[in-house]
PDB file of N, CA and C in Angstrom:
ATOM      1  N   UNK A   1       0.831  -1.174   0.000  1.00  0.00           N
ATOM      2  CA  UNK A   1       0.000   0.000   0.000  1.00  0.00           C
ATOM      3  C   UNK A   1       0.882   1.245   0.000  1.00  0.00           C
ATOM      4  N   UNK A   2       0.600   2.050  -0.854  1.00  0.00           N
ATOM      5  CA  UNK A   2       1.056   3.759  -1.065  1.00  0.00           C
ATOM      6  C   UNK A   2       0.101   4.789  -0.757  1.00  0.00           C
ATOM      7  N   UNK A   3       0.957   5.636   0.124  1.00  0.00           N
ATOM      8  CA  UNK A   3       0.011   6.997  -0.170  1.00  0.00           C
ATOM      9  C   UNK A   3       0.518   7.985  -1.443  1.00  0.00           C
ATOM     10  N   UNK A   4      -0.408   8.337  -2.018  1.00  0.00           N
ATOM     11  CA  UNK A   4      -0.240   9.272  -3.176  1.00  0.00           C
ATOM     12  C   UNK A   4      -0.661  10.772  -2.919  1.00  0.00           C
ATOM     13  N   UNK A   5       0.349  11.576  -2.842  1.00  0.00           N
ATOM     14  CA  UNK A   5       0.270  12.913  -2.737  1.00  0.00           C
ATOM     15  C   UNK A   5       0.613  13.797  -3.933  1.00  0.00           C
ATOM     16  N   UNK A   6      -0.459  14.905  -4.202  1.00  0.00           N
ATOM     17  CA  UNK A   6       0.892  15.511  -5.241  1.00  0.00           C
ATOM     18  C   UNK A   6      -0.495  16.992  -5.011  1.00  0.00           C
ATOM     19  N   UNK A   7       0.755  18.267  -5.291  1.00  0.00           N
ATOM     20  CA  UNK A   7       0.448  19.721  -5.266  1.00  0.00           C
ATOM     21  C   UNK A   7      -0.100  20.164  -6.472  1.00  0.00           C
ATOM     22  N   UNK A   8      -1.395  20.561  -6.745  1.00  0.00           N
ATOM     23  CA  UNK A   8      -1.487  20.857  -7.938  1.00  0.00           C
ATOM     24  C   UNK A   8      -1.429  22.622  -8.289  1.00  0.00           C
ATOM     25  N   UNK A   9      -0.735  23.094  -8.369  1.00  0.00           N
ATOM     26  CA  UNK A   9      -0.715  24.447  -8.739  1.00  0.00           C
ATOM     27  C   UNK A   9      -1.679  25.329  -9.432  1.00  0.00           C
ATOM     28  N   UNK A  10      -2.282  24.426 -10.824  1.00  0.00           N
ATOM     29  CA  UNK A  10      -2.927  24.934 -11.532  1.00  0.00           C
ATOM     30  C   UNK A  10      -4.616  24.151 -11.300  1.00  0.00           C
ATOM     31  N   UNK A  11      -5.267  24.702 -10.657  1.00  0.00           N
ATOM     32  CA  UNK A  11      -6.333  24.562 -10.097  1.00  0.00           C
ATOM     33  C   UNK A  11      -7.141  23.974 -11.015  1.00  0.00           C
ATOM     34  N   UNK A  12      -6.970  24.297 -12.218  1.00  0.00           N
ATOM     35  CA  UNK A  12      -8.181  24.065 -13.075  1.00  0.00           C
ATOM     36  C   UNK A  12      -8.357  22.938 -13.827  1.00  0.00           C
ATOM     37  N   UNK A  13      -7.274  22.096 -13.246  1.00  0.00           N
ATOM     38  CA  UNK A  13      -7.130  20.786 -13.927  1.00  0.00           C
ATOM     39  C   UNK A  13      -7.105  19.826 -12.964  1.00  0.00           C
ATOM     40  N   UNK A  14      -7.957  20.274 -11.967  1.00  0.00           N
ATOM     41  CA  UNK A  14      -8.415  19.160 -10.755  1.00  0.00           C
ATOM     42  C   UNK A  14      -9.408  18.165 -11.169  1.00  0.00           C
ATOM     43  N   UNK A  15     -10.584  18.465 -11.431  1.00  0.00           N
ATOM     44  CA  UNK A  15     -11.595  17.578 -11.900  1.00  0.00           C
ATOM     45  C   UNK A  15     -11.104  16.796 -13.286  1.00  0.00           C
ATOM     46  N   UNK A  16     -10.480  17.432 -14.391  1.00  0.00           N
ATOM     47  CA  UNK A  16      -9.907  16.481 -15.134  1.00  0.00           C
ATOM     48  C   UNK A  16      -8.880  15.322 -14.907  1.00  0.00           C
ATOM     49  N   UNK A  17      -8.133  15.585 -13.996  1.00  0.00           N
ATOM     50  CA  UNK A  17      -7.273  14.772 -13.024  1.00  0.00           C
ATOM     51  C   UNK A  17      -7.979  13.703 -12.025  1.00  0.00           C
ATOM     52  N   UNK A  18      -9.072  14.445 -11.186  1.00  0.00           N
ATOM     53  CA  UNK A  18      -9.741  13.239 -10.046  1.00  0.00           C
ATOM     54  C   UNK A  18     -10.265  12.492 -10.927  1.00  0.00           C
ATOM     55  N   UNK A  19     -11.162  12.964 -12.394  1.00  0.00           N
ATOM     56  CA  UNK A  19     -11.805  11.662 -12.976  1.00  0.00           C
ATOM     57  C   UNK A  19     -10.929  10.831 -13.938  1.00  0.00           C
ATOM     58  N   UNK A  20      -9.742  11.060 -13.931  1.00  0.00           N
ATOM     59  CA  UNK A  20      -9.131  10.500 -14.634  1.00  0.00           C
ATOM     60  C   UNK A  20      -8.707   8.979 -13.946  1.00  0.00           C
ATOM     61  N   UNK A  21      -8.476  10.044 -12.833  1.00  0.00           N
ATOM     62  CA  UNK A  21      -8.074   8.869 -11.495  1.00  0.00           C
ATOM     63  C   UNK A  21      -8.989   7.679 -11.390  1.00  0.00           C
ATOM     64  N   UNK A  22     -10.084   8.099 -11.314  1.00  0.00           N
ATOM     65  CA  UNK A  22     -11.310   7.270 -10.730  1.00  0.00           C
ATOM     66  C   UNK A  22     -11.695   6.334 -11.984  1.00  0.00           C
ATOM     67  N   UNK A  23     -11.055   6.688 -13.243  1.00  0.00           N
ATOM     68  CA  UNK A  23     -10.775   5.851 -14.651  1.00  0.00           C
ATOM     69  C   UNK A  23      -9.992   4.791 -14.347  1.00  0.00           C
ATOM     70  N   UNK A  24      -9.130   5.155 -13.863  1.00  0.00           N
ATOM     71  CA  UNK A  24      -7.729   3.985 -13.438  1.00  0.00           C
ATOM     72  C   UNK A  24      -8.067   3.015 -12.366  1.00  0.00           C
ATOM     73  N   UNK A  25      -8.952   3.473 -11.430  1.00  0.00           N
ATOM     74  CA  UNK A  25      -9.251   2.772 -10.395  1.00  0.00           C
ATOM     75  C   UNK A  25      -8.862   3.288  -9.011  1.00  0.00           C
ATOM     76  N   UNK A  26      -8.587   4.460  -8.844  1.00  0.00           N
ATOM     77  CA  UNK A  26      -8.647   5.046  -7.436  1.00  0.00           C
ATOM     78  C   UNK A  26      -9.447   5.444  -6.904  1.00  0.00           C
ATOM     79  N   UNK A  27     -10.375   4.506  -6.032  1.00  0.00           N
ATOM     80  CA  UNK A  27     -11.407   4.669  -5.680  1.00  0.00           C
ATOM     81  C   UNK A  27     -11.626   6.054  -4.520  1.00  0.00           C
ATOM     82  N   UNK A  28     -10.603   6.601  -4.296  1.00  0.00           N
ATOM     83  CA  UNK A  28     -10.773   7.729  -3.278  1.00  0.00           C
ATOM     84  C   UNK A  28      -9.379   8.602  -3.056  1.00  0.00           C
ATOM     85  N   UNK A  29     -10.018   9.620  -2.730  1.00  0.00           N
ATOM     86  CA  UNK A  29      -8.553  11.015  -2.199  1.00  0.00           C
ATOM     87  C   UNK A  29      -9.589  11.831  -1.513  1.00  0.00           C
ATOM     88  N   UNK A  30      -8.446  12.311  -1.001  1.00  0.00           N
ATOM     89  CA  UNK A  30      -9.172  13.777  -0.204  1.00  0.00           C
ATOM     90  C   UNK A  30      -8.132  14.682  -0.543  1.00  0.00           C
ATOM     91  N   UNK A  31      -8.870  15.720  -0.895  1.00  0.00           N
ATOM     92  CA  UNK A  31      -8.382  17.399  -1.726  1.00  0.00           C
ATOM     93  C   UNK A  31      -8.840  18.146  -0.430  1.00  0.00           C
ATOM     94  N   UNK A  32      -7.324  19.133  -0.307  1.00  0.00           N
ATOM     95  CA  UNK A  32      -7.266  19.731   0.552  1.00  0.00           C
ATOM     96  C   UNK A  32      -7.371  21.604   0.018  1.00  0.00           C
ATOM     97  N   UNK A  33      -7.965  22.477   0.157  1.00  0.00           N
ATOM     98  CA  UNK A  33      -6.948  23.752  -0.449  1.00  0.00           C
ATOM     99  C   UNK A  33      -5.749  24.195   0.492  1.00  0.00           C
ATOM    100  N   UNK A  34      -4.707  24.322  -0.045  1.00  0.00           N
ATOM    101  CA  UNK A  34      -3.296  24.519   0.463  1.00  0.00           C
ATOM    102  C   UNK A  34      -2.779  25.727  -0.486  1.00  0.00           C
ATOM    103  N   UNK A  35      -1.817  26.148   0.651  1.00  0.00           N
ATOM    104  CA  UNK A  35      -0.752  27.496   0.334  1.00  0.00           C
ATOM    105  C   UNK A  35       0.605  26.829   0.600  1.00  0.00           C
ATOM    106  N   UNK A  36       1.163  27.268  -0.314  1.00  0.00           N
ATOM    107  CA  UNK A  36       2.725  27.313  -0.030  1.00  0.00           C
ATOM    108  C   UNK A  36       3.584  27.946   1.003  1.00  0.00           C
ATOM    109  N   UNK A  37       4.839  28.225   1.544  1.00  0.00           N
ATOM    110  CA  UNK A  37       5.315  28.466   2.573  1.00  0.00           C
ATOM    111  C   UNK A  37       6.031  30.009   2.155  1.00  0.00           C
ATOM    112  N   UNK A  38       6.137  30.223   0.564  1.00  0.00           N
ATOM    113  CA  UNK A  38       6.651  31.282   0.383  1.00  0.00           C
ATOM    114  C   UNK A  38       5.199  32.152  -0.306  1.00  0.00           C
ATOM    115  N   UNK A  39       4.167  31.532  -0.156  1.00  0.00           N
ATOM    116  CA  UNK A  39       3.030  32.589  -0.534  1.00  0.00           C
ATOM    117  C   UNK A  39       2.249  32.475   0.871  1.00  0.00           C
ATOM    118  N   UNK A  40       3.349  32.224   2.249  1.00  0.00           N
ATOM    119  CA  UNK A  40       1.982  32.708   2.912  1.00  0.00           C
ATOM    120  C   UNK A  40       3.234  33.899   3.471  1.00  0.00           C
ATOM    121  N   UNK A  41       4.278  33.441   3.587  1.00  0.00           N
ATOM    122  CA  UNK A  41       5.019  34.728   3.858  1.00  0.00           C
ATOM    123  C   UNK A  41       5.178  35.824   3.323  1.00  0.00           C
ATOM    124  N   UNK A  42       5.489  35.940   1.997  1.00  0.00           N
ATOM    125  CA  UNK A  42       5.304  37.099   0.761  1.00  0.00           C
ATOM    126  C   UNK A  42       3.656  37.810   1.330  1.00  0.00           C
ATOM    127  N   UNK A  43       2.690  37.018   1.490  1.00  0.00           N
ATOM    128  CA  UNK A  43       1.816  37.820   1.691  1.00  0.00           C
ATOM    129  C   UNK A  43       1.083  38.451   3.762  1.00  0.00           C
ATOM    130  N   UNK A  44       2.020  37.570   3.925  1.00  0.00           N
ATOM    131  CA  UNK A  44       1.307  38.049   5.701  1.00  0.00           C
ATOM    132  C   UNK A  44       2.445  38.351   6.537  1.00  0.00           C
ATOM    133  N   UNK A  45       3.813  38.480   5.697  1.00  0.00           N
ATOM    134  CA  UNK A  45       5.158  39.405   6.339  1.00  0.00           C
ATOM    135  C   UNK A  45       5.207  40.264   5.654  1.00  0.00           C
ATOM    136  N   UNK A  46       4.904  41.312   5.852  1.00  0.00           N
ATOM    137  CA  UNK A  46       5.843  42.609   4.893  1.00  0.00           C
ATOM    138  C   UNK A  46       7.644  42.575   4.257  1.00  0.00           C
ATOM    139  N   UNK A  47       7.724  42.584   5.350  1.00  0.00           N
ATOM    140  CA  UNK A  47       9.745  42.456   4.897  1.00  0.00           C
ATOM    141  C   UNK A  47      10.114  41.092   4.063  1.00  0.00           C
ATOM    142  N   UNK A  48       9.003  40.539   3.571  1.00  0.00           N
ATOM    143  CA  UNK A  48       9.094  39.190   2.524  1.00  0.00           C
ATOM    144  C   UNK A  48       8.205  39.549   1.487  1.00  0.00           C
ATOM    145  N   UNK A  49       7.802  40.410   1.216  1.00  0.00           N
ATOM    146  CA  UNK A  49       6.944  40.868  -0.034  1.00  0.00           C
ATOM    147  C   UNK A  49       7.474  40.720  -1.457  1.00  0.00           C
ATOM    148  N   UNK A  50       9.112  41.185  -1.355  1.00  0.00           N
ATOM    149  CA  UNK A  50       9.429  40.889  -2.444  1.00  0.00           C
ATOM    150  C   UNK A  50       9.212  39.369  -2.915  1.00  0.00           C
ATOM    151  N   UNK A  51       9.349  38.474  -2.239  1.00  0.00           N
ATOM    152  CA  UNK A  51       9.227  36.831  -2.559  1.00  0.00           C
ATOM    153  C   UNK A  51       7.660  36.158  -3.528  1.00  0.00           C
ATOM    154  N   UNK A  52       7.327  37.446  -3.680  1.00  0.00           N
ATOM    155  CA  UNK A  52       5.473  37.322  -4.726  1.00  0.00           C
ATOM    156  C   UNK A  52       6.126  36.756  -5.541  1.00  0.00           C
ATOM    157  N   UNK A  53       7.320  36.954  -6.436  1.00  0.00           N
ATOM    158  CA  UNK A  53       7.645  37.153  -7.572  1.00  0.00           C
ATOM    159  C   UNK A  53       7.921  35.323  -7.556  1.00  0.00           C
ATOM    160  N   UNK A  54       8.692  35.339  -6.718  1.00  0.00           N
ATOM    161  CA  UNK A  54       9.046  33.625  -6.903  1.00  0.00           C
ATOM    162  C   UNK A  54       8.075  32.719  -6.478  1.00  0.00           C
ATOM    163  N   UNK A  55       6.620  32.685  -6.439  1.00  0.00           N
ATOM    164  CA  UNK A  55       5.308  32.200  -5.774  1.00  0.00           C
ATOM    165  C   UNK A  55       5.158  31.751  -6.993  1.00  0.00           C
ATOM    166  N   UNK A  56       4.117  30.420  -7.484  1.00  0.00           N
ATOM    167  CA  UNK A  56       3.453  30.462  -8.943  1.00  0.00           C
ATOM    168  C   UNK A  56       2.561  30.820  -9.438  1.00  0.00           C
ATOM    169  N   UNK A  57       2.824  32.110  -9.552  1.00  0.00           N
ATOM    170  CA  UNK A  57       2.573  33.039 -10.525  1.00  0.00           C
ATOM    171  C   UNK A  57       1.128  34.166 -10.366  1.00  0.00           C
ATOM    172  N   UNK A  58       1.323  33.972  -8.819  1.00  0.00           N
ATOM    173  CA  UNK A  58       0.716  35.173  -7.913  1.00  0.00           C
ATOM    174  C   UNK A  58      -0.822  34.518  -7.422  1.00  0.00           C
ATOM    175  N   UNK A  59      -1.105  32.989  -7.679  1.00  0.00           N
ATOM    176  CA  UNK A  59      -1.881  32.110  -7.674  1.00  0.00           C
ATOM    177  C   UNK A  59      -1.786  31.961  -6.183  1.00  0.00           C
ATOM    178  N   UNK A  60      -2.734  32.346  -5.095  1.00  0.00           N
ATOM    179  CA  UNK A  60      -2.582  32.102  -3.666  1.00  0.00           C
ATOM    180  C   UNK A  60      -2.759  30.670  -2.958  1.00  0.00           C
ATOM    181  N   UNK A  61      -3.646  30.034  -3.786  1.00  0.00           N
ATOM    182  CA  UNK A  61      -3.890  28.735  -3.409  1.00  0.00           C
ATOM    183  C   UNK A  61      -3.277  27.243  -4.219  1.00  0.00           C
ATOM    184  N   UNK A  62      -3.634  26.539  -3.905  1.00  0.00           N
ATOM    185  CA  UNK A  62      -3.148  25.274  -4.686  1.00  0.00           C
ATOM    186  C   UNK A  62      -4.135  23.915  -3.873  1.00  0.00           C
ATOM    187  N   UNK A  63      -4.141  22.848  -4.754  1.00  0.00           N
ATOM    188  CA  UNK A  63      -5.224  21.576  -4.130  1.00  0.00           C
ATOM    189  C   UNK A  63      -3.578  20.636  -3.742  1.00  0.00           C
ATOM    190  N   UNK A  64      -4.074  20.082  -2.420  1.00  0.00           N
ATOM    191  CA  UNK A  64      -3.420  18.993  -2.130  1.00  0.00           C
ATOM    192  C   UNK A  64      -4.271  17.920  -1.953  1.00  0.00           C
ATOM    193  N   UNK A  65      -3.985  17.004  -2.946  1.00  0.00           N
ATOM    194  CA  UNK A  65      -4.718  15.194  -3.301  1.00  0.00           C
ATOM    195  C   UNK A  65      -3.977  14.555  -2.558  1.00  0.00           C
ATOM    196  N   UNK A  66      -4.427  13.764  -1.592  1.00  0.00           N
ATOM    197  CA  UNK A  66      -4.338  12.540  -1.007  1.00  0.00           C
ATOM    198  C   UNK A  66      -5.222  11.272  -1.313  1.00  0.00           C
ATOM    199  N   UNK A  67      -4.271  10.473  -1.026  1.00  0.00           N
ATOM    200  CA  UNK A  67      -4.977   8.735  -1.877  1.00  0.00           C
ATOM    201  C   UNK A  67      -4.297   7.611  -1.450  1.00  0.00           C
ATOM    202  N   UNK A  68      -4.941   6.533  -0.612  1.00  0.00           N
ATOM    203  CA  UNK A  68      -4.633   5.383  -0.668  1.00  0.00           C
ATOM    204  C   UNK A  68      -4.048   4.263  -1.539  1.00  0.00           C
ATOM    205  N   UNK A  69      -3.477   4.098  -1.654  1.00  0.00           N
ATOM    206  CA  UNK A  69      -3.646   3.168  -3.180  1.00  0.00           C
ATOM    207  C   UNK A  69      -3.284   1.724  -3.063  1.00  0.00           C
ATOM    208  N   UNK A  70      -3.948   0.758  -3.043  1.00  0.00           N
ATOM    209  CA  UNK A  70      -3.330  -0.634  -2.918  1.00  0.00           C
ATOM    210  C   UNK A  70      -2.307  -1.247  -3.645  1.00  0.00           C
ATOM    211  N   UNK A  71      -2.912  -0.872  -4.793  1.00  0.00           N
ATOM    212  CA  UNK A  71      -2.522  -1.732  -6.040  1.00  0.00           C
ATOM    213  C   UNK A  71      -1.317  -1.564  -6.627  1.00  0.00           C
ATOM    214  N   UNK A  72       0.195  -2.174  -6.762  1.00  0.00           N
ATOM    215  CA  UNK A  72       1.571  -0.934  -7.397  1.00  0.00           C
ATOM    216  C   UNK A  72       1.117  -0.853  -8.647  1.00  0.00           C
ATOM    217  N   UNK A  73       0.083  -1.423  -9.809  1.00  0.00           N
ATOM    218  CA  UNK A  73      -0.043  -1.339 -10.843  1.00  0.00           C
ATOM    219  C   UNK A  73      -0.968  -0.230 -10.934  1.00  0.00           C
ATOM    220  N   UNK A  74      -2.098   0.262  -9.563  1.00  0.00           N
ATOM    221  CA  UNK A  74      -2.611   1.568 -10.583  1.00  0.00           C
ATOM    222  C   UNK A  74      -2.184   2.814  -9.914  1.00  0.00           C
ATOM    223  N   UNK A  75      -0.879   2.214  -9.066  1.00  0.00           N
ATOM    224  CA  UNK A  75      -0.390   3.539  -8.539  1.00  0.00           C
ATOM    225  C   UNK A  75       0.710   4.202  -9.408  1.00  0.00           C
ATOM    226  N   UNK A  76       1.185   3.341 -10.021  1.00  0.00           N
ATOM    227  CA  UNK A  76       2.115   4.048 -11.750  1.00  0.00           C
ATOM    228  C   UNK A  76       1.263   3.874 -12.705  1.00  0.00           C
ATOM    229  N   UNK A  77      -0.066   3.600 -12.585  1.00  0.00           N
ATOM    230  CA  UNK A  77      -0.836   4.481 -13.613  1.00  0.00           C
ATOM    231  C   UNK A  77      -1.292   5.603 -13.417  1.00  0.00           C
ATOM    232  N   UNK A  78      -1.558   5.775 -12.263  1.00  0.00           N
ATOM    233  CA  UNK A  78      -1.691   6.937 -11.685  1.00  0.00           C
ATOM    234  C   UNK A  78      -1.098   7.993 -11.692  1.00  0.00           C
ATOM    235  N   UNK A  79       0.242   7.699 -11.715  1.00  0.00           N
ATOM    236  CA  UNK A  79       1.618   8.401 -11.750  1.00  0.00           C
ATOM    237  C   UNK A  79       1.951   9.244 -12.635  1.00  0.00           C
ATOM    238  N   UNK A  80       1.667   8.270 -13.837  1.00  0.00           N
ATOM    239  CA  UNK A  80       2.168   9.036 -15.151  1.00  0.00           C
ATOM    240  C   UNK A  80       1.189   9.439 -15.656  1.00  0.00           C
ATOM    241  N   UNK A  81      -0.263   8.972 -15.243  1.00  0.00           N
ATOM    242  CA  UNK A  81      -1.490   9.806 -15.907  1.00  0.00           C
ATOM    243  C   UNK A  81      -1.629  11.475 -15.256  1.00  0.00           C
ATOM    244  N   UNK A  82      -0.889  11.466 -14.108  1.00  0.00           N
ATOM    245  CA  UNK A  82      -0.549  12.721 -13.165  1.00  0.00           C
ATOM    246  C   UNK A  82       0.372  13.672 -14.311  1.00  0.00           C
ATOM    247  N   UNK A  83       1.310  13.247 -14.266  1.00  0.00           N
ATOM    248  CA  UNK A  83       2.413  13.443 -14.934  1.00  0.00           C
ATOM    249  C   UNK A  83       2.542  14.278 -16.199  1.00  0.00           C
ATOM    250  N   UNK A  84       1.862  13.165 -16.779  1.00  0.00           N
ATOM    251  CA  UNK A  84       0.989  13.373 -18.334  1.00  0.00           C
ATOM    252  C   UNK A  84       0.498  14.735 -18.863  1.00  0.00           C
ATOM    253  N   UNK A  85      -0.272  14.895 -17.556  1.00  0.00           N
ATOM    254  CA  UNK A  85      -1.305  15.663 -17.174  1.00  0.00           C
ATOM    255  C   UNK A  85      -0.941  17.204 -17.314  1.00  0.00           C
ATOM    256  N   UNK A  86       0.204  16.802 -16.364  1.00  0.00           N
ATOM    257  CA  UNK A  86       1.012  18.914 -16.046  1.00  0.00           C
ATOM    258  C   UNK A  86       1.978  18.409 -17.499  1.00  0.00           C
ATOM    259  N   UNK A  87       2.381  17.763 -17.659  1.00  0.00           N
ATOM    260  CA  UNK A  87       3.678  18.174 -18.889  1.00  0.00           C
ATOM    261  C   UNK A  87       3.048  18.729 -20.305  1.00  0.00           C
ATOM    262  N   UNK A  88       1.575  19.066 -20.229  1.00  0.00           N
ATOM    263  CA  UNK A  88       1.180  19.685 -21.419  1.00  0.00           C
ATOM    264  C   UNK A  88       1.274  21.344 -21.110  1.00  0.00           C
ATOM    265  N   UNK A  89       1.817  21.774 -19.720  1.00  0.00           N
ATOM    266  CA  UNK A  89       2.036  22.860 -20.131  1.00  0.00           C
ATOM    267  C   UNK A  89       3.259  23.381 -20.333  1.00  0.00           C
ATOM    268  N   UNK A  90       4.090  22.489 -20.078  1.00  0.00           N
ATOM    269  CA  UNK A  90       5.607  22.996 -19.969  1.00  0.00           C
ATOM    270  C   UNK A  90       6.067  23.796 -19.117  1.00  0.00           C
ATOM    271  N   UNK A  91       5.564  24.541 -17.764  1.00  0.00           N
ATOM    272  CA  UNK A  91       5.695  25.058 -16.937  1.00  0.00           C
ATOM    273  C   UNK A  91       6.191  24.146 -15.832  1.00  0.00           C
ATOM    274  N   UNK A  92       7.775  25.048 -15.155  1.00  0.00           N
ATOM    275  CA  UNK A  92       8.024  24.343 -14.031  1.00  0.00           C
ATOM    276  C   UNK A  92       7.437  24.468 -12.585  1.00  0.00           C
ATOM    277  N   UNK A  93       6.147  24.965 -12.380  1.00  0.00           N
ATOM    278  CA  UNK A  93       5.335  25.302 -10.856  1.00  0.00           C
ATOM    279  C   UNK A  93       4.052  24.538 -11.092  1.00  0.00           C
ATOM    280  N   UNK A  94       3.578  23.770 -12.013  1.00  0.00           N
ATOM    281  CA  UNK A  94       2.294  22.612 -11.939  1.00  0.00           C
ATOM    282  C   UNK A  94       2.853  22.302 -10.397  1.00  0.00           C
ATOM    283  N   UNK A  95       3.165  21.910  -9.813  1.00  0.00           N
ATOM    284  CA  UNK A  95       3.164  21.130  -8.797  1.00  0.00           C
ATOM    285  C   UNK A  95       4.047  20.179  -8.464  1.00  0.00           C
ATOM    286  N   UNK A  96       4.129  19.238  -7.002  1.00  0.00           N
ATOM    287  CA  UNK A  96       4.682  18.071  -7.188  1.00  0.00           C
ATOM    288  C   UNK A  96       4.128  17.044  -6.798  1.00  0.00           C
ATOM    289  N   UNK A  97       4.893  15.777  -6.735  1.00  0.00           N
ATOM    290  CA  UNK A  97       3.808  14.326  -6.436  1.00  0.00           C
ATOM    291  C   UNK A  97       5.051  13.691  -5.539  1.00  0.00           C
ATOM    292  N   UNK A  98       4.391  12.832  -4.648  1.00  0.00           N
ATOM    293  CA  UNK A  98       5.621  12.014  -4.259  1.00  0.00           C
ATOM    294  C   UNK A  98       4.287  10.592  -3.721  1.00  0.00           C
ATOM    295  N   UNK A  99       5.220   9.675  -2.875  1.00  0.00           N
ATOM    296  CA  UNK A  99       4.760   8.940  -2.648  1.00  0.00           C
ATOM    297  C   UNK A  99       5.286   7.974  -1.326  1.00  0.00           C
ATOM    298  N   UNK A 100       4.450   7.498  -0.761  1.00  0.00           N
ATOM    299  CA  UNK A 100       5.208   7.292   1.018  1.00  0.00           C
ATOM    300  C   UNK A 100       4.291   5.550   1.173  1.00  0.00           C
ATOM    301  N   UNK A 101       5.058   4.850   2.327  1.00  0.00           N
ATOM    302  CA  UNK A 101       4.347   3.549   1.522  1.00  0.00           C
ATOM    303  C   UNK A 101       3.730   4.251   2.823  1.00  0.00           C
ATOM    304  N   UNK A 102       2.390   2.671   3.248  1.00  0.00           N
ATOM    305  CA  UNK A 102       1.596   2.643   4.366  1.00  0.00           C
ATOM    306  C   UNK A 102       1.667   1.709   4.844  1.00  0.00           C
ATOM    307  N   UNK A 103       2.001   1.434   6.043  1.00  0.00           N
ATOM    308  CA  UNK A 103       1.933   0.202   7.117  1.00  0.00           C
ATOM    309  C   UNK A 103       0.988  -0.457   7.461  1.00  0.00           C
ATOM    310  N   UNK A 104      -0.183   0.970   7.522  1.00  0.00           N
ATOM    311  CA  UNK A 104      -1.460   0.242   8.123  1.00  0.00           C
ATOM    312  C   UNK A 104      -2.913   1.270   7.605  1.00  0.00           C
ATOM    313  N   UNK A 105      -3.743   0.408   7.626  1.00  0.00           N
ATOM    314  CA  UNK A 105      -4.730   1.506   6.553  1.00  0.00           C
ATOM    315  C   UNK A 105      -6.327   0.638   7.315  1.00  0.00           C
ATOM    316  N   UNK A 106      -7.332   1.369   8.049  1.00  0.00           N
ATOM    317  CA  UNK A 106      -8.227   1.168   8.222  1.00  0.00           C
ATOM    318  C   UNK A 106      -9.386   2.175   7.936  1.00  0.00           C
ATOM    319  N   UNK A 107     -10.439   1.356   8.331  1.00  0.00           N
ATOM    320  CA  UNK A 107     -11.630   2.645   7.809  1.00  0.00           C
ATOM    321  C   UNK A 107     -12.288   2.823   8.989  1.00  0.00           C
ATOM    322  N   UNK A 108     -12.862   3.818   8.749  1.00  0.00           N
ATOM    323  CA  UNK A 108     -13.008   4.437  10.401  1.00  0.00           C
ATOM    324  C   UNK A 108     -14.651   4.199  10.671  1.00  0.00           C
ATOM    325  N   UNK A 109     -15.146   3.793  11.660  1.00  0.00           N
ATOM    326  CA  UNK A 109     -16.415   3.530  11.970  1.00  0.00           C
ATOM    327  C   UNK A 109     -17.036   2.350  11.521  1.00  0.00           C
ATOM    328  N   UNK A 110     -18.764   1.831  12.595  1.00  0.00           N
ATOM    329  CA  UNK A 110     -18.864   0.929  12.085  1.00  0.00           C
ATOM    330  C   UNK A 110     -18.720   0.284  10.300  1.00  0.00           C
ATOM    331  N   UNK A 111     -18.591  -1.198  10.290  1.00  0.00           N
ATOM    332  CA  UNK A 111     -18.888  -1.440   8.458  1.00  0.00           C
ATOM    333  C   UNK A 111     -19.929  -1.745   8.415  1.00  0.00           C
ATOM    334  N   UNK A 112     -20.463  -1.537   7.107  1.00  0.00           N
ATOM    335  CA  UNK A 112     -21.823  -1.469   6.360  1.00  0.00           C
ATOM    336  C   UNK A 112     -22.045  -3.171   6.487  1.00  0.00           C
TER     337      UNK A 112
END
C-alpha cells in the first residue's frame, strides 16, 4: 500500500485529473486547499513581499490530493497519468507528487 500525494498548482485541472483517477481505479482522495510556505510569507510578512515574484505566478492557493492506493499497478498508472497531465504545459510550478508507503490503513467507523 502507497500513499499518493501531489500539489497541484494549476487549479483548473483538478476535476480532469480526479476523474481521470477514478478511470484507473482510485477509488478515493481527499483534496485539501493549500498554500505554499513562500506565498503565505510574501503575503502576511511585509519584509518578505518581495518573494510574490518567486510564488506560482501570484496564484494564492493550490489543491493537495491525497490517496490510498493498494494496487503498485494503478499507482504508476496513476503516476504518469498525473504526470501526463502537467507536462502539457511545460511550466516548471504545476506542482509536485511524491509517494510514502503505508503500514497500516483502516476505515473508520462501524462497516456497512
Amino acid at each position: 500500500m502507497h500513499l499518493l500525494v501531489f500539489v497541484l498548482n494549476k487549479e483548473e485541472l483538478l476535476d480532469e485529473i480526479l476523474t481521470g483517477l477514478l478511470d484507473i481505479g482510485v477509488s478515493g482522495a481527499t483534496v485539501v486547499d493549500t498554500m505554499g510556505m513562500l506565498q503565505v510569507i510574501s503575503q502576511d510578512i511585509p519584509i518578505f513581499a518581495g518573494f510574490r515574484s518567486m510564488t506560482t505566478g501570484g496564484r494564492p492557493h493550490n489543491k493537495t490530493v491525497f490517496s490510498v492506493i493498494q494496487e503498485e499497478e494503478i499507482l504508476r498508472e496513476a503516476i504518469a497519468f498525473i504526470e501526463e497531465m502537467c507536462l502539457q504545459f511545460q511550466e516548471p510550478t504545476i506542482g509536485i507528487l511524491f509517494t510514502a508507503p503505508v503500514n497500516y490503513f483502516s476505515h473508520l467507523g462501524p462497516s456497512k
